[in-house]
C-alpha atoms as a PDB file:
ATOM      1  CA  UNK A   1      -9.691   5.363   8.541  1.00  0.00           C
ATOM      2  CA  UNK A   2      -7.201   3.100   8.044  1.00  0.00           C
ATOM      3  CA  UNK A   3      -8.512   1.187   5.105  1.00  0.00           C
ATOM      4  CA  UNK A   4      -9.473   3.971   3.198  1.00  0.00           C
ATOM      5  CA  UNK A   5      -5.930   5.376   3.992  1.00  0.00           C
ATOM      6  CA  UNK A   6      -4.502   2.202   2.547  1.00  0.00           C
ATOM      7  CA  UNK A   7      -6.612   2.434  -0.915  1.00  0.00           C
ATOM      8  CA  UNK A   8      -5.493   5.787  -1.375  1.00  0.00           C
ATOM      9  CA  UNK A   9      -2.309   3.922  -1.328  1.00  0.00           C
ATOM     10  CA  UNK A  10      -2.616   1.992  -3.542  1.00  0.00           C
ATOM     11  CA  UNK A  11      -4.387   4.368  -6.477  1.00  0.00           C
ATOM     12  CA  UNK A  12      -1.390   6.237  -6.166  1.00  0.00           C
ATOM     13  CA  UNK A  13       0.667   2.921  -6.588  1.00  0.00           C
ATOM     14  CA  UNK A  14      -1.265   1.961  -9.664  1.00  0.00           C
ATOM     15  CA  UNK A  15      -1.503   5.553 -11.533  1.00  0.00           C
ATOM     16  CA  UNK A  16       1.614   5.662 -11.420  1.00  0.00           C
ATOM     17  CA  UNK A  17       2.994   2.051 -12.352  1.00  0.00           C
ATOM     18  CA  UNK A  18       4.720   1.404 -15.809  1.00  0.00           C
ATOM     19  CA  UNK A  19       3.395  -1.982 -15.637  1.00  0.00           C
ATOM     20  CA  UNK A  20      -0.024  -0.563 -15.359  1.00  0.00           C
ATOM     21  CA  UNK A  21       0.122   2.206 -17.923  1.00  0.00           C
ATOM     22  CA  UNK A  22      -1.789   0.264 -20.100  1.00  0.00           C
ATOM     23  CA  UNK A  23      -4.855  -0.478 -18.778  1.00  0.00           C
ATOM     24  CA  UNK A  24      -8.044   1.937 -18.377  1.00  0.00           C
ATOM     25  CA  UNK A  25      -8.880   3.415 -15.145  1.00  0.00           C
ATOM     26  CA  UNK A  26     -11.657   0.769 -14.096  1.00  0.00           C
ATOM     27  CA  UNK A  27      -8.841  -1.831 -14.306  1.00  0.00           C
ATOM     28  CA  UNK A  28      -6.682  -0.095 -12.404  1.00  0.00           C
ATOM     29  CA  UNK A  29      -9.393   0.231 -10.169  1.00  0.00           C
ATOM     30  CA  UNK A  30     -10.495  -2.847  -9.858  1.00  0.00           C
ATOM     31  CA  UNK A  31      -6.567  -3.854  -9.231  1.00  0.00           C
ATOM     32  CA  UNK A  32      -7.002  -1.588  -6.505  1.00  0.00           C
ATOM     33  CA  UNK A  33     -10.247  -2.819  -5.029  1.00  0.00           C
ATOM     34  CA  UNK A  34      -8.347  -6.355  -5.222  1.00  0.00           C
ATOM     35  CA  UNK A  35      -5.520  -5.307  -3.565  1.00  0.00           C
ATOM     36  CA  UNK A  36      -7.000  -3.811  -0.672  1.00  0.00           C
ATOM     37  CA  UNK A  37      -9.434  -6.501  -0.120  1.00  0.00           C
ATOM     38  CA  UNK A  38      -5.927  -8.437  -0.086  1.00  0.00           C
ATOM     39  CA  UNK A  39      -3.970  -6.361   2.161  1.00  0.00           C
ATOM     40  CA  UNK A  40      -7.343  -6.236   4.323  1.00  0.00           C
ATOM     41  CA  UNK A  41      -8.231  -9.879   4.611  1.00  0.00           C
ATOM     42  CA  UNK A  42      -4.119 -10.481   5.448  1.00  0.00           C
ATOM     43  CA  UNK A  43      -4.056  -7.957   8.399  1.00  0.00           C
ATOM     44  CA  UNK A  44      -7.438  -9.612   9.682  1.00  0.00           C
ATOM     45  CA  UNK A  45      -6.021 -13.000   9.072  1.00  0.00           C
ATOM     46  CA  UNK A  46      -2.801 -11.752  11.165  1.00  0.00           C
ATOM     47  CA  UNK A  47      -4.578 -10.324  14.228  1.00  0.00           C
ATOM     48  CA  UNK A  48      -6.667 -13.589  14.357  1.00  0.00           C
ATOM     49  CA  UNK A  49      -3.120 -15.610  14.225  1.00  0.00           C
ATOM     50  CA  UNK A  50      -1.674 -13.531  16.859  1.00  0.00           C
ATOM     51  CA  UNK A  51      -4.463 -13.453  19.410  1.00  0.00           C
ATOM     52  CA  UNK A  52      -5.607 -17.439  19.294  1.00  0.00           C
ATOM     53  CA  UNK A  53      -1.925 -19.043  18.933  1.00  0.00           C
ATOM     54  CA  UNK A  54       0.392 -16.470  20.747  1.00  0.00           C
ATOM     55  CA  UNK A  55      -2.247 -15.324  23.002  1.00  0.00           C
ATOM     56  CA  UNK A  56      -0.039 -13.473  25.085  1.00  0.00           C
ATOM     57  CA  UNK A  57       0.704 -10.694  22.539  1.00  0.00           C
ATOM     58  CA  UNK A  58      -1.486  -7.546  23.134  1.00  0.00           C
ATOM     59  CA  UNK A  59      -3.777  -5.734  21.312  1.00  0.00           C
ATOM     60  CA  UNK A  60      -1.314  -2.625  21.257  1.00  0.00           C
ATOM     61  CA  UNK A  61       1.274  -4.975  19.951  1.00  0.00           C
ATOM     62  CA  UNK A  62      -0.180  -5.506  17.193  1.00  0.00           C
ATOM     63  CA  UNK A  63      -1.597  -1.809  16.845  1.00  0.00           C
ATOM     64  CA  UNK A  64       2.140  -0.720  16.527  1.00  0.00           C
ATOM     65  CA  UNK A  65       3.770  -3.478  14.444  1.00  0.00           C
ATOM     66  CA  UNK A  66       0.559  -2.635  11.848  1.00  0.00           C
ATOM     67  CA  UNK A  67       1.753   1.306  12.148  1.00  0.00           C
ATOM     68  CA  UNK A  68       5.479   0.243  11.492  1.00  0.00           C
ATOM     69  CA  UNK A  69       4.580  -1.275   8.380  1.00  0.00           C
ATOM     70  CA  UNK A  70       2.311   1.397   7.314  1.00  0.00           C
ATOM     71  CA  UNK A  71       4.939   3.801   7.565  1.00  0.00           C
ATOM     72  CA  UNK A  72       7.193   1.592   6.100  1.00  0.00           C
ATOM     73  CA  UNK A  73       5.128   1.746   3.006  1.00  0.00           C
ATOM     74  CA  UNK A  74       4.528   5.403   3.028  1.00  0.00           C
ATOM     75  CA  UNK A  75       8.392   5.759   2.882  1.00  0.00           C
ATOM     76  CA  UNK A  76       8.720   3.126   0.179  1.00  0.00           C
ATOM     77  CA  UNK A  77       6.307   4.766  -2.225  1.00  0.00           C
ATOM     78  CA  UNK A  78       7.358   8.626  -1.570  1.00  0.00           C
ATOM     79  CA  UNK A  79      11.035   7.456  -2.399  1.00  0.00           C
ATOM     80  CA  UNK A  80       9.523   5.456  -5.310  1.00  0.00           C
ATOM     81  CA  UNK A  81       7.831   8.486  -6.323  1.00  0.00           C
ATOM     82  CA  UNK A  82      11.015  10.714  -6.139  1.00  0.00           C
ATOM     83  CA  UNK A  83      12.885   8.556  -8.017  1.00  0.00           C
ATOM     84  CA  UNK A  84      10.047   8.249 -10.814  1.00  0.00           C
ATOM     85  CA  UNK A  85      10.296  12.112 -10.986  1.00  0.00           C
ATOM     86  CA  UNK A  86      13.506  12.442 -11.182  1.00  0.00           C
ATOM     87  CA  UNK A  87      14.041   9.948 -14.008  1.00  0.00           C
ATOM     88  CA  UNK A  88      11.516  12.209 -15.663  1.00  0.00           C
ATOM     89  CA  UNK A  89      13.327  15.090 -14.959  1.00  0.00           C
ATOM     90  CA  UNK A  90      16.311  14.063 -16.353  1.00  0.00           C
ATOM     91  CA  UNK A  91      15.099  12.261 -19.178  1.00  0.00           C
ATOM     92  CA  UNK A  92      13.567  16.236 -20.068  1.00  0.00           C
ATOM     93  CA  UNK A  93       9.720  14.968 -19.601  1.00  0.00           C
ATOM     94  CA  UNK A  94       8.579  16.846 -16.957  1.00  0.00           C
ATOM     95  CA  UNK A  95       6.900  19.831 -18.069  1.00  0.00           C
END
């Protein structure tokens, strides 16, 4: 659930980027697909951290620091997105 949740993420992230504009939609894609692998392989990589060297941090610990920071990006990318329309808007783009 969570995975898919974040690749959602990130199309939305890379539709909309200026940087991206550019490219065709299997590059951004494949950005994607990169990214997630990315983000994937670093949340992996922190649970295995956490449980072998501070062994005394829980499961749910971890489970609610990983929620934090999802929501944390959620926020970060809606007010990204607001301010993205309302350049447009007042820049007279948005049909």
């Amino acid at each position: 659930m969570v995975p898919i949740f974040i690749i959602f993420i990130l199309i939305i992230m890379f539709l909309g980027n200026k940087v991206t504009k550019e490219l065709n939609i299997w590059q951004k894609l494949g950005l994607v697909i990169v990214h997630a692998s990315v983000l994937f392989l670093a949340v992996m990589l922190t649970h295995y951290i956490a449980i072998t060297v501070f062994g005394f941090i829980t499961i749910g610990w971890i489970k609610m620091v990983v929620k934090f920071m999802l929501i944390v990006i959620i926020v970060w990318i809606v007010l990204r997105s607001l301010r993205y329309l309302s350049l447009k808007i007042s820049a007279g783009k948005f049909p």
